[in-house]
C-alpha atoms as a PDB file:
ATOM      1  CA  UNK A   1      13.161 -12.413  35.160  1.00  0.00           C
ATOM      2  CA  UNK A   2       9.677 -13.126  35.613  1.00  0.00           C
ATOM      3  CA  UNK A   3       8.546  -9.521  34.709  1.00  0.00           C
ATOM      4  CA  UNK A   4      10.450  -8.943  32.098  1.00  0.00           C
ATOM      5  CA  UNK A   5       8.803 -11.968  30.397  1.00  0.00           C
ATOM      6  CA  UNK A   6       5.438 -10.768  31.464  1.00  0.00           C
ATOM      7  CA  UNK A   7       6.584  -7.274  30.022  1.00  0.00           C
ATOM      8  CA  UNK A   8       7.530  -8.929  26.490  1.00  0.00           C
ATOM      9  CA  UNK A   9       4.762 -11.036  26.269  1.00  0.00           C
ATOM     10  CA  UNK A  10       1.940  -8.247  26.940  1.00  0.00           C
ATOM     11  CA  UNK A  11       3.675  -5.957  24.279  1.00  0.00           C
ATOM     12  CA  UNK A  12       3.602  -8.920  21.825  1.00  0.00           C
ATOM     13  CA  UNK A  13      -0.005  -9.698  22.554  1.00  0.00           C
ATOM     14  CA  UNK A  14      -0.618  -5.408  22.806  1.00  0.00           C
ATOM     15  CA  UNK A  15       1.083  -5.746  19.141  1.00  0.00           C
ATOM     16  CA  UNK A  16      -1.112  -8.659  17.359  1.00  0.00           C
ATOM     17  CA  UNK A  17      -4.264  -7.095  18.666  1.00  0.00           C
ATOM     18  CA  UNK A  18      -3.425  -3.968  16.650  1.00  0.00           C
ATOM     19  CA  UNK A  19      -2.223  -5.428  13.912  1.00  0.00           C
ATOM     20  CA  UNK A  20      -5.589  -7.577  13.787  1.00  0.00           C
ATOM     21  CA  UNK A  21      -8.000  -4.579  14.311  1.00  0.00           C
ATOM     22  CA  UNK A  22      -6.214  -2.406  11.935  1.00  0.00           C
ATOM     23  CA  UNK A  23      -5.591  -5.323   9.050  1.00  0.00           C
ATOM     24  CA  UNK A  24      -9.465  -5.814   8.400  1.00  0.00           C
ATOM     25  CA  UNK A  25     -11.920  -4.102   6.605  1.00  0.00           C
ATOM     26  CA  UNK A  26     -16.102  -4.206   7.476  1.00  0.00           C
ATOM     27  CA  UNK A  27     -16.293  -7.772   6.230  1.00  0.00           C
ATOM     28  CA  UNK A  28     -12.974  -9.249   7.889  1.00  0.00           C
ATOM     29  CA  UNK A  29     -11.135  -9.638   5.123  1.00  0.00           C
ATOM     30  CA  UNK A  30      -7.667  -7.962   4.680  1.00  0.00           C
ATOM     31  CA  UNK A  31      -7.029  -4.478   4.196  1.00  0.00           C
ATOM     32  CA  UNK A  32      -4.935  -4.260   1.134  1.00  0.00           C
ATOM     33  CA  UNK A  33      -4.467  -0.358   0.953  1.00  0.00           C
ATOM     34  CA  UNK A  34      -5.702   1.660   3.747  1.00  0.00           C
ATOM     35  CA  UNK A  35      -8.701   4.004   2.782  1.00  0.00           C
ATOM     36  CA  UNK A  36     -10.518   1.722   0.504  1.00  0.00           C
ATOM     37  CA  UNK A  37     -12.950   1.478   3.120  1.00  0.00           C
ATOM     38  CA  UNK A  38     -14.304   4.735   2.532  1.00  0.00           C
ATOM     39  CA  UNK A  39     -14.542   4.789  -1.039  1.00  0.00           C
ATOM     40  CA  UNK A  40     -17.735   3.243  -2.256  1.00  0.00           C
ATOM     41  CA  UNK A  41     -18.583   2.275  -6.011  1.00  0.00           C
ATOM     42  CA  UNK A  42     -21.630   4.050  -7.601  1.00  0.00           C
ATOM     43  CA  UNK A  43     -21.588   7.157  -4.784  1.00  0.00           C
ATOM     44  CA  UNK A  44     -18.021   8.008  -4.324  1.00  0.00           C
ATOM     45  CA  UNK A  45     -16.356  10.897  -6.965  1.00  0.00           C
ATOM     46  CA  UNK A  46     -13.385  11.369  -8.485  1.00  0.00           C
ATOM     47  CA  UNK A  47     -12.837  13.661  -6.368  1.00  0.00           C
ATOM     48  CA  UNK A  48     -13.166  11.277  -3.260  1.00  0.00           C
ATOM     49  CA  UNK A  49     -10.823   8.382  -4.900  1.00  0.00           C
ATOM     50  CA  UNK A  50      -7.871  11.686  -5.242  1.00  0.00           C
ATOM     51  CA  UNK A  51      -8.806  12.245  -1.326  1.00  0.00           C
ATOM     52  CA  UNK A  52      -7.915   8.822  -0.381  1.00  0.00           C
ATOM     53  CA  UNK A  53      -5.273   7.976  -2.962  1.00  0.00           C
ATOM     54  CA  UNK A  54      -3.654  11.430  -3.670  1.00  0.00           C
ATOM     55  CA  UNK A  55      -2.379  12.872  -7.047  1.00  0.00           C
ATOM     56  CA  UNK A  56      -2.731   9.313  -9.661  1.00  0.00           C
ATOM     57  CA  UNK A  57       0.441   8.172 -11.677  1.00  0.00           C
ATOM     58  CA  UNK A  58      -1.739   8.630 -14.725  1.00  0.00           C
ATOM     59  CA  UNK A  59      -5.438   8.934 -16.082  1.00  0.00           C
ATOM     60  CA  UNK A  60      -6.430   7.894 -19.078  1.00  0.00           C
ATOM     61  CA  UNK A  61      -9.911   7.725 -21.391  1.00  0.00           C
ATOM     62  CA  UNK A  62     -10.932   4.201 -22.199  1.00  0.00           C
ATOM     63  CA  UNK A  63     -14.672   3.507 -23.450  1.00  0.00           C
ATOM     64  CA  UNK A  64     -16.075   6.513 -21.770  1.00  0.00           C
ATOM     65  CA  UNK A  65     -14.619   6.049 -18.721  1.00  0.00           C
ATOM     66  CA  UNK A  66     -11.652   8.049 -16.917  1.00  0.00           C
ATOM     67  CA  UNK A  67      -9.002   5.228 -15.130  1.00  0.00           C
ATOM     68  CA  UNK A  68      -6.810   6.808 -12.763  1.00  0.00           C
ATOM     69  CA  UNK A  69      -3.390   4.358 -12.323  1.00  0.00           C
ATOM     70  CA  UNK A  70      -1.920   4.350  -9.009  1.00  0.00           C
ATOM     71  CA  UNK A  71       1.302   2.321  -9.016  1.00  0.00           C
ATOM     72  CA  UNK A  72       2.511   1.959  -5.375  1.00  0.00           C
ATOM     73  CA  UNK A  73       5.931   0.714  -6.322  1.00  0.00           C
ATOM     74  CA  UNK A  74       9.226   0.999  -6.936  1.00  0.00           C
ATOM     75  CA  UNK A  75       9.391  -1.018  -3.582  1.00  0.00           C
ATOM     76  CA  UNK A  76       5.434  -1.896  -3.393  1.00  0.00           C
ATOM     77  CA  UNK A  77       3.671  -5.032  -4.769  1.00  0.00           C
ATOM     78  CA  UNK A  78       0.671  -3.445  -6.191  1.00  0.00           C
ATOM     79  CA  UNK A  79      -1.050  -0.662  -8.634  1.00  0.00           C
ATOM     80  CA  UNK A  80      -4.401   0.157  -8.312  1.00  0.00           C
ATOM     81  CA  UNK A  81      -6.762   1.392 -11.264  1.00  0.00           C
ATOM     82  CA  UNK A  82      -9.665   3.152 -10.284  1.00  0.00           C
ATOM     83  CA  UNK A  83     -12.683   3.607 -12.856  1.00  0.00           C
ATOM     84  CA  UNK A  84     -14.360   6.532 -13.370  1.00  0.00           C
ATOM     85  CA  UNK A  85     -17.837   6.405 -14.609  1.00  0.00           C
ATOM     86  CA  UNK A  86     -19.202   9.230 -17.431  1.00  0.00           C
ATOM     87  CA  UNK A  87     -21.312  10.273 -14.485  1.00  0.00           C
ATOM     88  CA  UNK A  88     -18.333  11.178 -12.500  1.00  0.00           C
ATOM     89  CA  UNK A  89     -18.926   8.426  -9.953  1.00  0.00           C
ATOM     90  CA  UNK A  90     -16.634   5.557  -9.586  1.00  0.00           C
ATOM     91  CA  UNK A  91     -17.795   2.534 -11.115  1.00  0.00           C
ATOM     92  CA  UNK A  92     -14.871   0.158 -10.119  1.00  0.00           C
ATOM     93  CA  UNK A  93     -11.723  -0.499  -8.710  1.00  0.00           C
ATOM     94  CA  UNK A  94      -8.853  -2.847  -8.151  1.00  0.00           C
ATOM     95  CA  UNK A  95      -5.521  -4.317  -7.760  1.00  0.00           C
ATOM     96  CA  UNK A  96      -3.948  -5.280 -11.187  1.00  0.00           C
ATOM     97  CA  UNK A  97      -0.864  -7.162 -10.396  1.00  0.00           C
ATOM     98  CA  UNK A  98      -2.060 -10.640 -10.087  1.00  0.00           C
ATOM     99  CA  UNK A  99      -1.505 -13.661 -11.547  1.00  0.00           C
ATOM    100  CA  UNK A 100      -4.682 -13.359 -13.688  1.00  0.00           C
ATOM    101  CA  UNK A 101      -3.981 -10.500 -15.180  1.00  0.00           C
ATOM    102  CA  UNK A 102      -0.297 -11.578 -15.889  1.00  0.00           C
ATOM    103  CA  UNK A 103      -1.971 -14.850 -17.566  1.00  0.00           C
ATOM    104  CA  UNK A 104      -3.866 -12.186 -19.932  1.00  0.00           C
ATOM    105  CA  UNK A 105      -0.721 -10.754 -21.560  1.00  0.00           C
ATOM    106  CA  UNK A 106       0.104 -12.565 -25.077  1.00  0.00           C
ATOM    107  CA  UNK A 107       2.909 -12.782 -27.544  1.00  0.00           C
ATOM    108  CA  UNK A 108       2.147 -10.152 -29.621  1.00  0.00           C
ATOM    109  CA  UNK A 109       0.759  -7.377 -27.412  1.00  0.00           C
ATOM    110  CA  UNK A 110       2.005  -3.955 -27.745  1.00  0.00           C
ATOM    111  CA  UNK A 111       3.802  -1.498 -25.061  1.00  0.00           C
ATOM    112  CA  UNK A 112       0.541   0.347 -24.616  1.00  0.00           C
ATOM    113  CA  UNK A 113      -1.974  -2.666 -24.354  1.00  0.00           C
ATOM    114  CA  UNK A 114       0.529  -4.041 -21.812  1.00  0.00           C
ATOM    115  CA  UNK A 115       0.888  -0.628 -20.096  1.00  0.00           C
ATOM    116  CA  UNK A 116      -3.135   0.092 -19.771  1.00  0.00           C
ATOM    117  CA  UNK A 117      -3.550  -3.498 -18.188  1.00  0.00           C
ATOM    118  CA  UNK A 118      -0.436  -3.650 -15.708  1.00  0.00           C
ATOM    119  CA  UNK A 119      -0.067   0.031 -15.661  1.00  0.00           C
ATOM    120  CA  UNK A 120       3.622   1.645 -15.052  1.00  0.00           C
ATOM    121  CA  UNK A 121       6.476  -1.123 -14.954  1.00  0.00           C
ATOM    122  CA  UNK A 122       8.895  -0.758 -12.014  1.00  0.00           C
ATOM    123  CA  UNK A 123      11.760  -0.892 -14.412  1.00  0.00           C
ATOM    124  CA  UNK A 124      12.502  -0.726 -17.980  1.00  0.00           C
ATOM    125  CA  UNK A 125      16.066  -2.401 -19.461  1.00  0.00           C
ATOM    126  CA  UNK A 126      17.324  -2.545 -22.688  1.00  0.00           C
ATOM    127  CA  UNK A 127      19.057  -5.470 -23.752  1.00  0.00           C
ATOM    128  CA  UNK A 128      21.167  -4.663 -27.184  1.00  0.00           C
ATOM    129  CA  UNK A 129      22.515  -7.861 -27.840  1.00  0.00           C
ATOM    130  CA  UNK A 130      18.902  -9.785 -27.540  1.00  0.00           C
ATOM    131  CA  UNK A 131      17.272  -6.773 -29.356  1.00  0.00           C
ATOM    132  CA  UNK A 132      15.118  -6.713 -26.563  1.00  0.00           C
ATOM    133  CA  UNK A 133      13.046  -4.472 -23.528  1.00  0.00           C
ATOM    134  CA  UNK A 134      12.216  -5.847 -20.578  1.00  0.00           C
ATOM    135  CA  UNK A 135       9.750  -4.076 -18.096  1.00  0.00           C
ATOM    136  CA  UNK A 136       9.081  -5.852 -14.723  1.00  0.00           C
ATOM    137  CA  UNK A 137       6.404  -5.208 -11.945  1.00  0.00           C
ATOM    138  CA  UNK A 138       6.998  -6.351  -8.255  1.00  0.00           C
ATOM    139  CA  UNK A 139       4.302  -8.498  -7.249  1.00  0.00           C
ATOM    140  CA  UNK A 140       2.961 -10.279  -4.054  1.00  0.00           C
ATOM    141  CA  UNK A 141       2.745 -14.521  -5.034  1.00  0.00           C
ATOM    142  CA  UNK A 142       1.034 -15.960  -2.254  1.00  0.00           C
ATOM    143  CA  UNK A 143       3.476 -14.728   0.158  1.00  0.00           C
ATOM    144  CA  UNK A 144       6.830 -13.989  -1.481  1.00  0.00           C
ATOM    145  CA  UNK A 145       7.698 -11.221  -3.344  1.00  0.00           C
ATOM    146  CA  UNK A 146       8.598 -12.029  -7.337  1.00  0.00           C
ATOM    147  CA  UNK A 147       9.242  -9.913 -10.205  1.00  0.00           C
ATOM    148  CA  UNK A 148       7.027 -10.485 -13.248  1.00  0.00           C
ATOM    149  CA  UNK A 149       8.702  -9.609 -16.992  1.00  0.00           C
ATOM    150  CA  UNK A 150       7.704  -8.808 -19.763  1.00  0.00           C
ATOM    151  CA  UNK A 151       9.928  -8.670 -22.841  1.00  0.00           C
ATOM    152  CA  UNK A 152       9.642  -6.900 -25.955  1.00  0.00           C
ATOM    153  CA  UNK A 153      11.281  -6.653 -29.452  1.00  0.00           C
ATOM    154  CA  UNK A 154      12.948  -3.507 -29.531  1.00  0.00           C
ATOM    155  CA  UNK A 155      12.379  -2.858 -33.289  1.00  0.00           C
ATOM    156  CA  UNK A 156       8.511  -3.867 -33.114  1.00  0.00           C
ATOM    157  CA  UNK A 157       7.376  -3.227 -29.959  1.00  0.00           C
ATOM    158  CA  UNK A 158       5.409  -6.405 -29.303  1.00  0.00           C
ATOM    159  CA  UNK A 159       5.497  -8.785 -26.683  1.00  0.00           C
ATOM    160  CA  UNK A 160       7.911 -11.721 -27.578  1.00  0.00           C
ATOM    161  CA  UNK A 161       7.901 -13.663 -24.075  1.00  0.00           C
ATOM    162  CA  UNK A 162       7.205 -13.424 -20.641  1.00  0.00           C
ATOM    163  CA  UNK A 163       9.064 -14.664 -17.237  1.00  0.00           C
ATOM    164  CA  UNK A 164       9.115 -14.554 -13.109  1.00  0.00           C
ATOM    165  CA  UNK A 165      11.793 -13.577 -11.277  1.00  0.00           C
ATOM    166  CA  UNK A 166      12.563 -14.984  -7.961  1.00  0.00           C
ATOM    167  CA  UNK A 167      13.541 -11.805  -5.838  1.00  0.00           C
ATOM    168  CA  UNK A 168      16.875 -12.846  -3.657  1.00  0.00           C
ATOM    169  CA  UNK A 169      16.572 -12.425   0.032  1.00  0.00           C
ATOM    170  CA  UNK A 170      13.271 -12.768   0.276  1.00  0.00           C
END
């Protein structure tokens, strides 16, 4: 009996030590998307982020800058948008699904302001009878998964509201 506790409790400790070297980057704090660490801003390419991240969702041209959108859902809790400087080198990145950003969306915002700040939504409903669209993103909130909404008019296009969604089970 004794063993096998000995046997269980070395694997758990085996286990936490891995999950503790592999979970930080250089400066200790979590690793939030593995390969990050080797990307760094003002020497690493385009080319480099693609390496690391793969193929992105989308890129778009925004004040001389490329940003390359990589959504990690339908089941994942972030999206990453990477900034590519006119010089070809990336200039910034990070992980858009937060609560700040989802403070910066406003009545009246379109589908494509919305769209370039969150980038693609996990899922997009239509709702006849309330004439409206909602698109949701999965998002981490401290440490439960939520859904944040966003509805839209269907006839204009612009934001009319926005809400959380508790996700059940979790």
């Amino acid at each position: 009996m004794a063993t096998m506790r000995n046997r269980v409790l070395a694997w758990c400790m085996a286990a936490c030590a891995a999950l503790l070297a592999l979970g930080c980057d250089r400066n200790g704090n979590p690793i939030q998307e593995f390969g990050l660490d080797k990307l760094n801003k003002g020497v690493s390419t385009e080319a480099d982020v693609r390496g690391v991240m793969g193929q992105p969702d989308s890129v778009r041209e925004e004040s001389g800058e490329r940003i390359l959108e990589y959504p990690k859902g339908p089941q994942g809790v972030r999206t990453w948008m990477f900034r590519i400087s006119a010089d070809g080198k990336l200039s910034d990145y990070q992980q858009v699904l937060t609560d700040e950003n989802f403070d910066k969306v406003q009545k009246g915002m379109t589908r494509d302001e919305v769209r370039n700040m969150l980038g693609r939504p996990r899922t997009v409903v239509p709702f006849s009878r309330k004439q409206e669209e909602v698109w949701d993103w999965k998002y981490l909130h401290v440490h439960e998964e939520r859904l944040f909404n966003v509805h839209f008019d269907m006839q204009t296009g612009k934001v009319v509201r926005m809400s959380i969604s508790e996700i059940s089970g979790h």
